[in-house]
N, C-alpha and C. Protein backbone atom coordinates (compact mmCIF):
# COMPACT_ATOMS: atom_id res chain seq x y z
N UNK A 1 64.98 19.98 -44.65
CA UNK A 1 63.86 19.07 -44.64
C UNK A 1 62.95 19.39 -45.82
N UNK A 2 62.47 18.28 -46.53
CA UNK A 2 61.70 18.92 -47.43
C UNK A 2 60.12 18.30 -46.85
N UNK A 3 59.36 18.95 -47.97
CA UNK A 3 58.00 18.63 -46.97
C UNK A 3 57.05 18.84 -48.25
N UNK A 4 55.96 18.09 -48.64
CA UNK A 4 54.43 18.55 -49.17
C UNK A 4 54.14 19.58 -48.54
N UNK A 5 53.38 20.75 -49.82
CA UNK A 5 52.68 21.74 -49.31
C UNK A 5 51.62 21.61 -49.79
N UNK A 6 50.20 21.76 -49.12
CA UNK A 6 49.04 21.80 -49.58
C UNK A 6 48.27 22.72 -49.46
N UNK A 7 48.29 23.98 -49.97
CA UNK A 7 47.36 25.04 -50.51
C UNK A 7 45.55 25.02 -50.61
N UNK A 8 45.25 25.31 -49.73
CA UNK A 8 43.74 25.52 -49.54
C UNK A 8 43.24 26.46 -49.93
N UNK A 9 41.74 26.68 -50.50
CA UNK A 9 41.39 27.92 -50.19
C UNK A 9 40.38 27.64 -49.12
N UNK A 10 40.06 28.78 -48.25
CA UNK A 10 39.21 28.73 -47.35
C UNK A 10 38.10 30.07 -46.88
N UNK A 11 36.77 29.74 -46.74
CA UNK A 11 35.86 30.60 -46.54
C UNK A 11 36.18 31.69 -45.37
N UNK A 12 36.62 30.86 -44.49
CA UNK A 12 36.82 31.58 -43.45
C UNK A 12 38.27 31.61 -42.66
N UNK A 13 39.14 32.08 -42.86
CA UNK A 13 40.35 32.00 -42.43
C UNK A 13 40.42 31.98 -41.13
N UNK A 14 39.88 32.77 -39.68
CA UNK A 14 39.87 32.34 -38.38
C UNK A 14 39.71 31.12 -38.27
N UNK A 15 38.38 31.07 -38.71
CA UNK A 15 37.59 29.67 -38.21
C UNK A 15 38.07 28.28 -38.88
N UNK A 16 39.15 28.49 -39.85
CA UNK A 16 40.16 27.41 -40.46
C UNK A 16 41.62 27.33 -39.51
N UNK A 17 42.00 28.23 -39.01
CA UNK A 17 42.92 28.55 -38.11
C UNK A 17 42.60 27.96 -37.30
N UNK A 18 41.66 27.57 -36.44
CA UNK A 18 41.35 27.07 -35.28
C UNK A 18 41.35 25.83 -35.46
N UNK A 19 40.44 25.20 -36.76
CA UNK A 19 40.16 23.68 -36.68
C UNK A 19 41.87 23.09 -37.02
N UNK A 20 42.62 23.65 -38.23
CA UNK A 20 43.87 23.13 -38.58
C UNK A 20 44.52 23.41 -37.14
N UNK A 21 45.02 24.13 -36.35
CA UNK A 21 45.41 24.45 -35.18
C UNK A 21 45.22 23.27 -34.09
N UNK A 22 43.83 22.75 -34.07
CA UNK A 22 43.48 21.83 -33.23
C UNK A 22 43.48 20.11 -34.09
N UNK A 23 43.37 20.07 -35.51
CA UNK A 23 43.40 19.14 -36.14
C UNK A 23 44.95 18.51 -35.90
N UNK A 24 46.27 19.33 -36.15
CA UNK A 24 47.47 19.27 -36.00
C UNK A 24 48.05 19.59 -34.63
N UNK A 25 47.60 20.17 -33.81
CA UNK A 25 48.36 19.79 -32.74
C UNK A 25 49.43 21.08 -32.74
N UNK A 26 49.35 22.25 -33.06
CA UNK A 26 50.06 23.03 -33.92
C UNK A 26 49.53 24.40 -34.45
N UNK A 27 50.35 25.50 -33.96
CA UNK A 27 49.63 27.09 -34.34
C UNK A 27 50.09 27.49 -35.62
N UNK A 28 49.90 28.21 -35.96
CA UNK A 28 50.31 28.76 -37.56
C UNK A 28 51.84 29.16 -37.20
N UNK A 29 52.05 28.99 -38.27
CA UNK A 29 53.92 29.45 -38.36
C UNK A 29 53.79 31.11 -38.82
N UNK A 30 52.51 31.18 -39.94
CA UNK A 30 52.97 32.80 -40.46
C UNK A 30 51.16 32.83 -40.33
N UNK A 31 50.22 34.18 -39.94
CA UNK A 31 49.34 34.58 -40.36
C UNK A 31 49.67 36.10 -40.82
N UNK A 32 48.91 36.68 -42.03
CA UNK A 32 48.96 37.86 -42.46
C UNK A 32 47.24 37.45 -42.55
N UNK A 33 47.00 39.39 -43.59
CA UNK A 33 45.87 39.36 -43.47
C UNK A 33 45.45 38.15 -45.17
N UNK A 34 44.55 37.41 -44.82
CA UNK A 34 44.05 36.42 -45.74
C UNK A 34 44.92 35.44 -46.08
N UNK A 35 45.90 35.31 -45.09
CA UNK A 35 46.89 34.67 -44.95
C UNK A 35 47.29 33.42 -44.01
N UNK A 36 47.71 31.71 -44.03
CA UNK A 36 48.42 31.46 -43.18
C UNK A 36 49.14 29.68 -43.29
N UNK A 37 50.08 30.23 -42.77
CA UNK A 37 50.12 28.68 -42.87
C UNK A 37 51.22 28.16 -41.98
N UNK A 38 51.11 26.48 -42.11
CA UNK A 38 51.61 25.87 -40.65
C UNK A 38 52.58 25.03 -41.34
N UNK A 39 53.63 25.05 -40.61
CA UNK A 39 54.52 24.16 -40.76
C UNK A 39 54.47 22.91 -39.43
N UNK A 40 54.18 21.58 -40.42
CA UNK A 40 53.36 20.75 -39.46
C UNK A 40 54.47 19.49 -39.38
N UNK A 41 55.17 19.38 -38.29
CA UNK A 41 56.12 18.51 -37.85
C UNK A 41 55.74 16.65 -38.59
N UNK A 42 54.58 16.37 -38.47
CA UNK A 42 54.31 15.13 -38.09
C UNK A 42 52.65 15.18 -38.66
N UNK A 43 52.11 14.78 -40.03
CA UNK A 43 53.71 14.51 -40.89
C UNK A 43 54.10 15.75 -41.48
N UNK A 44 55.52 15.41 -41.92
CA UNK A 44 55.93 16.96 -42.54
C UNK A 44 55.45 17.33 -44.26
N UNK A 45 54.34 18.57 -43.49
CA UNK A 45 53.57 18.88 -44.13
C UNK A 45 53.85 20.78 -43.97
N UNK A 46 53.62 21.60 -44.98
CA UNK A 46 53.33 22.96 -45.00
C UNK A 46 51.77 23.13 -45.97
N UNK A 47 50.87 23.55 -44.60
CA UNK A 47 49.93 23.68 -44.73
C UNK A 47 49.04 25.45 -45.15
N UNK A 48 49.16 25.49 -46.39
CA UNK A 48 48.40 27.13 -46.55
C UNK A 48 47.36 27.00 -46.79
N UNK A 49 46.92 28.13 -45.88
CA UNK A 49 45.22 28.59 -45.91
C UNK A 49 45.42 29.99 -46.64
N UNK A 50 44.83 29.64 -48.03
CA UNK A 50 44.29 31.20 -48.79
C UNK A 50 42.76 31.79 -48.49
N UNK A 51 42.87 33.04 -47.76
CA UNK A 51 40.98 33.31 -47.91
C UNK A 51 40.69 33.22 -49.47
N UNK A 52 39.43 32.59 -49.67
CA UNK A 52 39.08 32.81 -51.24
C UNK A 52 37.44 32.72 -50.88
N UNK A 53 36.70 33.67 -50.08
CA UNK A 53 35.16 33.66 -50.13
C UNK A 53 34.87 32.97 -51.07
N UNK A 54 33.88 31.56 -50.77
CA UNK A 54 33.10 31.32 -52.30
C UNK A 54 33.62 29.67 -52.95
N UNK A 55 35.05 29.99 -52.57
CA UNK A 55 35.83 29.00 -52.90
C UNK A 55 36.22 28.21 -51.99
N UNK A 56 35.65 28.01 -50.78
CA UNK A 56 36.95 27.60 -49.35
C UNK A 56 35.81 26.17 -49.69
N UNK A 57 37.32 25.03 -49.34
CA UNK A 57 36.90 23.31 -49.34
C UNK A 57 37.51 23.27 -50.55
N UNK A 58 38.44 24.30 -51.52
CA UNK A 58 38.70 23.89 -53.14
C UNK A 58 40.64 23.71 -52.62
N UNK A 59 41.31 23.31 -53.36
CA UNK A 59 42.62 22.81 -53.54
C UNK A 59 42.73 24.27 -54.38
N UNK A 60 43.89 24.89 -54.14
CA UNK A 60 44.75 26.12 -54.03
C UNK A 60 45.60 26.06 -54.91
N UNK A 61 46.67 25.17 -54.72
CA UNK A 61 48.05 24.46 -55.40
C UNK A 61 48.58 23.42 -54.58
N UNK A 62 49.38 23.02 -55.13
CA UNK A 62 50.54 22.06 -54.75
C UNK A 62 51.94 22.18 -54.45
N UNK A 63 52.71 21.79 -53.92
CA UNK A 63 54.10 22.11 -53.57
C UNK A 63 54.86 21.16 -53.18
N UNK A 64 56.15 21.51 -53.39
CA UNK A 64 56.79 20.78 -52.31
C UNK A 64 58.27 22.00 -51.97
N UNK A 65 58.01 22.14 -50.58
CA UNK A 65 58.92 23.16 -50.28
C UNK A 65 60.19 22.39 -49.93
N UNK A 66 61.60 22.48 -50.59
CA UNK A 66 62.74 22.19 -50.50
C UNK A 66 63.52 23.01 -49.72
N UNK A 67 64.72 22.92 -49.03
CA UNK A 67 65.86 23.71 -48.06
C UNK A 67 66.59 25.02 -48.98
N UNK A 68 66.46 24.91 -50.53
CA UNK A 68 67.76 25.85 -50.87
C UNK A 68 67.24 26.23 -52.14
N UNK A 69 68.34 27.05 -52.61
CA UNK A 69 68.22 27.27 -54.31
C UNK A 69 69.16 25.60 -55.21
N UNK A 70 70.25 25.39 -54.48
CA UNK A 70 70.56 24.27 -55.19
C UNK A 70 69.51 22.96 -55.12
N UNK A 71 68.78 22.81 -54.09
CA UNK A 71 68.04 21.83 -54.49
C UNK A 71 66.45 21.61 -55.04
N UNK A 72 66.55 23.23 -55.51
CA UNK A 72 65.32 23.55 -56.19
C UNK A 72 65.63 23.43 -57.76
N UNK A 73 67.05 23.54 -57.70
CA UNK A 73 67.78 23.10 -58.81
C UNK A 73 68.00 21.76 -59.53
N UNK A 74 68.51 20.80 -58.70
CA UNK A 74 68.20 19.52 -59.04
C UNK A 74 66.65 19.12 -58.84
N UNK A 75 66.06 18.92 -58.22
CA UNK A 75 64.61 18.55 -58.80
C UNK A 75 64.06 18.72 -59.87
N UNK A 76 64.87 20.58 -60.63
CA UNK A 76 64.03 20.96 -61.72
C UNK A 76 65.08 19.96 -62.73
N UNK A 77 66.82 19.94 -62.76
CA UNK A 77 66.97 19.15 -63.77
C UNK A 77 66.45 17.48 -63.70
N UNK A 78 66.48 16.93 -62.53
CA UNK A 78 65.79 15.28 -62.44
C UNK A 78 64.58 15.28 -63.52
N UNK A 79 63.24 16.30 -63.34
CA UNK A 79 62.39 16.35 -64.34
C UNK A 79 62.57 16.39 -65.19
N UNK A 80 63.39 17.80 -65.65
CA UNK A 80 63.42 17.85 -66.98
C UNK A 80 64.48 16.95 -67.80
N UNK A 81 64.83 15.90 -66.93
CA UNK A 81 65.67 14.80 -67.29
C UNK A 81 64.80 13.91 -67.53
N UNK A 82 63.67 13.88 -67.02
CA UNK A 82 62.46 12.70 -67.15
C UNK A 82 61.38 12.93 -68.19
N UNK A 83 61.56 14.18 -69.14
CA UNK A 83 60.83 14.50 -69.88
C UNK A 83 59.54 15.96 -69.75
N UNK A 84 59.85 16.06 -68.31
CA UNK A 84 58.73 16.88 -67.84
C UNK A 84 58.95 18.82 -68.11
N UNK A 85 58.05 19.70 -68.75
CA UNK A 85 58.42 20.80 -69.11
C UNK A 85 58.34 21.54 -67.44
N UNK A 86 59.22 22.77 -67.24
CA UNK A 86 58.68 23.61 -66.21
C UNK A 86 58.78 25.22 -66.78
N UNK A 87 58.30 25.64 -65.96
CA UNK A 87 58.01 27.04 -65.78
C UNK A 87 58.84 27.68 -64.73
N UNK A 88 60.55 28.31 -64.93
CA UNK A 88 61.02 29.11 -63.85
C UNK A 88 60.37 30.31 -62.98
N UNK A 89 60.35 30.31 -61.69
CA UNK A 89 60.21 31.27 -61.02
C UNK A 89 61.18 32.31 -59.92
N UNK A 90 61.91 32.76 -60.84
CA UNK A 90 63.10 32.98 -59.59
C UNK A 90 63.15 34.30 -59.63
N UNK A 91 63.40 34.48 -57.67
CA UNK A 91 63.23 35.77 -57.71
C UNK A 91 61.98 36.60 -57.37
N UNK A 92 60.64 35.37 -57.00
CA UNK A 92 59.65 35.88 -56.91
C UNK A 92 58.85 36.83 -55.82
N UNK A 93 58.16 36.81 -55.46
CA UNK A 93 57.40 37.18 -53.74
C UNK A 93 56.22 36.75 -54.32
N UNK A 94 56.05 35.70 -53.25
CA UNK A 94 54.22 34.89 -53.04
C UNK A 94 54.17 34.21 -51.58
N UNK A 95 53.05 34.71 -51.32
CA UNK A 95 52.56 34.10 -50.18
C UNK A 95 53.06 34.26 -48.80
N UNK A 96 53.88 35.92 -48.91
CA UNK A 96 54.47 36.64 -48.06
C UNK A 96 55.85 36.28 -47.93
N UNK A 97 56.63 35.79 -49.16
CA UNK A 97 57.72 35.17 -48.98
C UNK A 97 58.43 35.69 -50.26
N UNK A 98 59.80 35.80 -50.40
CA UNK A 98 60.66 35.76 -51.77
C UNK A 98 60.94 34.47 -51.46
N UNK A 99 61.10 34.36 -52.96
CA UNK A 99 61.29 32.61 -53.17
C UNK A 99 61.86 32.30 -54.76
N UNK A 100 62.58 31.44 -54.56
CA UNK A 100 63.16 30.58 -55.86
C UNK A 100 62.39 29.79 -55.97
N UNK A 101 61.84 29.69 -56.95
CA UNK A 101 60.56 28.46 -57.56
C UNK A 101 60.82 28.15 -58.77
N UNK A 102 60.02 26.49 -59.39
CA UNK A 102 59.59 26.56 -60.67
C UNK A 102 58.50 25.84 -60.45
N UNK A 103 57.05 25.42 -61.81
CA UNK A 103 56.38 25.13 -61.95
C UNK A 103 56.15 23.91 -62.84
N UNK A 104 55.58 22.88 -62.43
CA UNK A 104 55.55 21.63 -63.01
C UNK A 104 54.16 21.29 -63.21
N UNK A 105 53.56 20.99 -64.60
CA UNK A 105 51.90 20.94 -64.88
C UNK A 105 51.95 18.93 -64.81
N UNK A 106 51.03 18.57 -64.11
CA UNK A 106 50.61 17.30 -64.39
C UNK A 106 50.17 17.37 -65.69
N UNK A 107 50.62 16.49 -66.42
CA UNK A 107 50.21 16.29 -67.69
C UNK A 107 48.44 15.36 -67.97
N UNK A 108 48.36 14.82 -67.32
CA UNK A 108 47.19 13.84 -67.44
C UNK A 108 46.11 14.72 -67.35
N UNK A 109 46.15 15.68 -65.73
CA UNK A 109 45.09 16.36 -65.25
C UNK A 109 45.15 17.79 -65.17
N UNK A 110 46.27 18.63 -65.54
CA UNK A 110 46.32 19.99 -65.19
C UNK A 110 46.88 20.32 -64.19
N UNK A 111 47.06 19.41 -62.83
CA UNK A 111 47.11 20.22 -61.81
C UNK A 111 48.49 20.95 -61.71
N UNK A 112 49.08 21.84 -61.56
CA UNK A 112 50.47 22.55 -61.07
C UNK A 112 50.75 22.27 -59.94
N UNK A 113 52.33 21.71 -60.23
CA UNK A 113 52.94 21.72 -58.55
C UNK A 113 54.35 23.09 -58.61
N UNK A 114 54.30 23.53 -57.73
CA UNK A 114 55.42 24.37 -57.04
C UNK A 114 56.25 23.14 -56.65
N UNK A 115 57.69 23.54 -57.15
CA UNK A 115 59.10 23.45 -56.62
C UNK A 115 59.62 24.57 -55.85
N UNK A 116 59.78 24.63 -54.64
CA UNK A 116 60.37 26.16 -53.88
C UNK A 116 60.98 25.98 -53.09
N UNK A 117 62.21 27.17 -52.57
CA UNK A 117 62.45 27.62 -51.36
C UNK A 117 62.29 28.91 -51.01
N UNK A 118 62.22 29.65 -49.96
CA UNK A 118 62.28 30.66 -49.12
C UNK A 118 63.07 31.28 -49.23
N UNK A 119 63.77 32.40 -49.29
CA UNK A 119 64.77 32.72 -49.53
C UNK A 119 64.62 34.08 -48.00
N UNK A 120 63.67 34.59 -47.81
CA UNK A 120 63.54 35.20 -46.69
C UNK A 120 61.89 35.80 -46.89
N UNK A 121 61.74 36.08 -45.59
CA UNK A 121 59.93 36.81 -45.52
C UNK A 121 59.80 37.89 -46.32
N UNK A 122 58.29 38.44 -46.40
CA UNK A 122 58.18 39.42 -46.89
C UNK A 122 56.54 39.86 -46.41
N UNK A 123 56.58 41.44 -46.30
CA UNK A 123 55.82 42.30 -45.97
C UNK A 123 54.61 41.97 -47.10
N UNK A 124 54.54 41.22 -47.66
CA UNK A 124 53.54 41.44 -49.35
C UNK A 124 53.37 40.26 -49.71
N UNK A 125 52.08 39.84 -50.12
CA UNK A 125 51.75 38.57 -50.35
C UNK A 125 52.44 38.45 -51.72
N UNK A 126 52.53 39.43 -52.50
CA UNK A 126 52.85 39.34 -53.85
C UNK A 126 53.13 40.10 -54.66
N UNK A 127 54.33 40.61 -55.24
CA UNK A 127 54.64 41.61 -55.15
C UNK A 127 55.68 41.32 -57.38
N UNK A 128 55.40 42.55 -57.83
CA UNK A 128 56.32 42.58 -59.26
C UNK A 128 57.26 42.77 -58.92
N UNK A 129 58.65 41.50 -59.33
CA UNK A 129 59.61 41.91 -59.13
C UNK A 129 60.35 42.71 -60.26
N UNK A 130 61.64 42.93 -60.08
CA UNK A 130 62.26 44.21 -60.96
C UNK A 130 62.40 43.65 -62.15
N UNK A 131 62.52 44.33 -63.54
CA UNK A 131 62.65 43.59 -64.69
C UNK A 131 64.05 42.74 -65.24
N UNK A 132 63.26 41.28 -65.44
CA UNK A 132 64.41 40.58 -65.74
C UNK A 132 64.39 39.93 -64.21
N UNK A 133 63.83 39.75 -63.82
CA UNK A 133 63.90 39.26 -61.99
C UNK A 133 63.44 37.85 -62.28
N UNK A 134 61.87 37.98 -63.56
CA UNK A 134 61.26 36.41 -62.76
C UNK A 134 59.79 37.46 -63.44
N UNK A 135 58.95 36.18 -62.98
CA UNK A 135 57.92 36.59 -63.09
C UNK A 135 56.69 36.34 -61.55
N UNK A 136 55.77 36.97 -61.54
CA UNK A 136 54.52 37.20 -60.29
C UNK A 136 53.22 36.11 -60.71
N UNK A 137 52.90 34.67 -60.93
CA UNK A 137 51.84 33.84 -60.90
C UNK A 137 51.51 33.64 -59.62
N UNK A 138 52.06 33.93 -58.26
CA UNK A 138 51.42 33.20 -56.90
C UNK A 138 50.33 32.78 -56.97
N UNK A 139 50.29 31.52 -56.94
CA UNK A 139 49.20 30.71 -56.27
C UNK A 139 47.85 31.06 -57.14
């Protein structure tokens, strides 16, 4: 299934937990510390809450989380078939996850979207991988 991810930051991570929790109908899939996010059936949405004191009500990043490494693959050639530059990420750990990613800049406005999958959890929001692995931008 693939799904929009929408990256928040938020002042208060409990007290965002609760309203998204009760807004969706729906508990967090992963909390760590300053950490969380929901995988939201209806619509299919993956929803992260980053603590960022100071910053919470601001847009985080963008995403769209895909099923695999092959189809993180075709998305990146469809773009770069359409003209669009990316930024590989493979191999990474963000957001308590290893993950195959790349990075796509809106050209008009700046904003970055994530192309990703999961590849399995992780103990570490973010972590250097080994050299020659990829590179560490999370979020």
């Amino acid at each position: 299934m693939e799904r929009l991810q929408l990256a928040l930051n938020v002042d208060d991570l409990d007290a965002s937990i609760a309203f998204y929790s009760r807004l969706f109908d729906t508990p967090p899939a992963k909390v760590r510390p300053g950490y969380a996010n929901f995988a939201v059936a209806v619509p299919p949405l993956k929803l992260v809450l980053i603590e960022n004191p100071g910053h919470g009500g601001s847009l985080n990043h963008l995403g769209i989380e895909v099923d695999d490494v092959p189809r993180v693959d075709a998305v990146q050639r469809r773009l770069t078939g359409a003209g669009l530059a990316s930024t590989d990420e493979r191999g990474t750990t963000c957001c308590y996850a290893a993950q195959d990613k790349f990075w796509v800049e809106d050209t008009p406005d700046g904003e970055r979207w994530e192309v990703y999958t999961v590849l399995v959890d992780s103990p570490t929001f973010a972590a250097t991988p080994a050299a020659g692995a990829g590179t560490t931008t999370c979020c």
